[in-house]
C-alpha atoms as a PDB file:
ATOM      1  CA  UNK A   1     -48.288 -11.490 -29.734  1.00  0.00           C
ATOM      2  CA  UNK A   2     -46.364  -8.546 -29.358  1.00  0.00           C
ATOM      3  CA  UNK A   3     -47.501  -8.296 -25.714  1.00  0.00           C
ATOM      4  CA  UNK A   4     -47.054 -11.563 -24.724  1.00  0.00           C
ATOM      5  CA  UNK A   5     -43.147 -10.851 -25.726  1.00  0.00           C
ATOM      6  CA  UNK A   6     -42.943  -7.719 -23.836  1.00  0.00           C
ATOM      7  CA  UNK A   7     -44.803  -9.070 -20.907  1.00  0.00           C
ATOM      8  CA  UNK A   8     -41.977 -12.088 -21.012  1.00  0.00           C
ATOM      9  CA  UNK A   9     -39.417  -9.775 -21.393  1.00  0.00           C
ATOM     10  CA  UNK A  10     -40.512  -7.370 -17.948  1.00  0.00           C
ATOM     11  CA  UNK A  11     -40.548 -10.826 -16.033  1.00  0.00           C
ATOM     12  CA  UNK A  12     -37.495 -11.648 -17.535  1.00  0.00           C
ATOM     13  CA  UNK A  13     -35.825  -8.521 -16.500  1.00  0.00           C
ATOM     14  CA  UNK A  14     -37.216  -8.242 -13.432  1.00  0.00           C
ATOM     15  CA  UNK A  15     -36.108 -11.946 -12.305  1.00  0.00           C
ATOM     16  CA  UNK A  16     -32.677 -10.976 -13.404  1.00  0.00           C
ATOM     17  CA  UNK A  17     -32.844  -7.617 -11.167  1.00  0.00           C
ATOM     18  CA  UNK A  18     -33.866  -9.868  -8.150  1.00  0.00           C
ATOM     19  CA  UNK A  19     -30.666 -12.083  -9.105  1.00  0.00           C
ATOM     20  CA  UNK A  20     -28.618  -9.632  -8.925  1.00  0.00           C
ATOM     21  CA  UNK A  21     -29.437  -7.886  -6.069  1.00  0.00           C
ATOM     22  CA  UNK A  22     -29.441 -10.961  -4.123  1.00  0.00           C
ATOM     23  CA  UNK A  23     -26.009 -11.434  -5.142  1.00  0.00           C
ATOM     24  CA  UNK A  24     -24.564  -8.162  -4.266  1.00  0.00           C
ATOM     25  CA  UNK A  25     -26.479  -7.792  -1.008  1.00  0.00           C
ATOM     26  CA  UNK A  26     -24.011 -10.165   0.957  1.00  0.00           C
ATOM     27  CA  UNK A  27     -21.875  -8.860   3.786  1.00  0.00           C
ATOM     28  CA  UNK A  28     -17.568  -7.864   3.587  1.00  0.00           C
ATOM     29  CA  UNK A  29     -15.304  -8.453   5.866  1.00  0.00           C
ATOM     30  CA  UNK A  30     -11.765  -6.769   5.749  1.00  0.00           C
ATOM     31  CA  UNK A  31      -9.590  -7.702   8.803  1.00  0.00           C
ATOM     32  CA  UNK A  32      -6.380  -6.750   8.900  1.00  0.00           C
ATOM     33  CA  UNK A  33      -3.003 -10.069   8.737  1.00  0.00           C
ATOM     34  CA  UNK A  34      -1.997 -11.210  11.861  1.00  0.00           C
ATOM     35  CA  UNK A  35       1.529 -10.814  11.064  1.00  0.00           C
ATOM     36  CA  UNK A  36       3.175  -7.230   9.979  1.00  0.00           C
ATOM     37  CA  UNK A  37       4.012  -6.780   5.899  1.00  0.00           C
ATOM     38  CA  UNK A  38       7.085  -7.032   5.500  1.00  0.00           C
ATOM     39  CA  UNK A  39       8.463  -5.790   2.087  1.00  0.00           C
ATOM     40  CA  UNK A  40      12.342  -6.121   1.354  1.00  0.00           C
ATOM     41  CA  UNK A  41      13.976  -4.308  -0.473  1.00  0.00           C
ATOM     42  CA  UNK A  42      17.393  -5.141  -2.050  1.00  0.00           C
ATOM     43  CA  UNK A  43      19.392  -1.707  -2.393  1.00  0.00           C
ATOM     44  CA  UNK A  44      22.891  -1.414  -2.449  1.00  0.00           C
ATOM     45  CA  UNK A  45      24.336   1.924  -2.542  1.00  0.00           C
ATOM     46  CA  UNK A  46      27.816   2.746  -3.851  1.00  0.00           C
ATOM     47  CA  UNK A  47      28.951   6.705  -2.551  1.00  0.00           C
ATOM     48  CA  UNK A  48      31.875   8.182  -4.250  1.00  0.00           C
ATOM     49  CA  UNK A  49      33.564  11.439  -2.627  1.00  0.00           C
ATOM     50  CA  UNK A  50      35.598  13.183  -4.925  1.00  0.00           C
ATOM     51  CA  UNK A  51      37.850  15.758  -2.838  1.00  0.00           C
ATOM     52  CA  UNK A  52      40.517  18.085  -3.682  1.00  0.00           C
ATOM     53  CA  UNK A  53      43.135  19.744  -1.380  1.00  0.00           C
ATOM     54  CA  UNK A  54      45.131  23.203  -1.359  1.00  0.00           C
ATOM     55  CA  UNK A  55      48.333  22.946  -2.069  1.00  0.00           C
ATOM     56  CA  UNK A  56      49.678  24.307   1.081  1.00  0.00           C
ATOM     57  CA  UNK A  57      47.180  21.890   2.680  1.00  0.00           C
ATOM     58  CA  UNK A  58      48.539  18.968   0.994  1.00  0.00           C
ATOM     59  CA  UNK A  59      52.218  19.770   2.146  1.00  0.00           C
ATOM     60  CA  UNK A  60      51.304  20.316   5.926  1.00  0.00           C
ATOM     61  CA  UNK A  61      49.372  16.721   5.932  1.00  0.00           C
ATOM     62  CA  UNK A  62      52.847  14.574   4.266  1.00  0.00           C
ATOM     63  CA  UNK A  63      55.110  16.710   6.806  1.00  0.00           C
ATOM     64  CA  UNK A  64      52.853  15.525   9.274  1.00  0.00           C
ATOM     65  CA  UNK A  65      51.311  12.167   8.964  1.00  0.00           C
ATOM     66  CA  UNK A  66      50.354  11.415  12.257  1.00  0.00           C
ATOM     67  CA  UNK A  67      47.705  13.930  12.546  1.00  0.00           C
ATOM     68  CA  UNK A  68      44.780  12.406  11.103  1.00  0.00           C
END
């Protein structure tokens, strides 16, 4: 009795190792999209300058305004 189960069992397994390499033994193909990926990305950035001027700087730019 305890044979029969164990020879069951190897046919068993066996038929499931067939199965299963049967199933994995099919082909892949990766091709690459026709069109280009595009990803978009929605970044908006905000800059702050900070800036401080000399003194004597600061004069010579209001007595003359027109040079910048």
């Amino acid at each position: 009795m305890k044979a029969m189960k164990s020879a069951t069992l190897l046919r068993m397994s066996k038929r499931a190792a067939i199965g299963v390499v049967v199933l994995a033994g099919g082909c892949v193909n990766v091709t690459a999209p026709d069109k280009p990926i595009v990803i978009n990305l929605n970044i908006n950035i905000t800059q702050e300058v900070v800036y401080r001027l000399d003194g004597e700087a600061k004069t010579l730019i209001q007595q003359n305004p027109g040079i910048f």
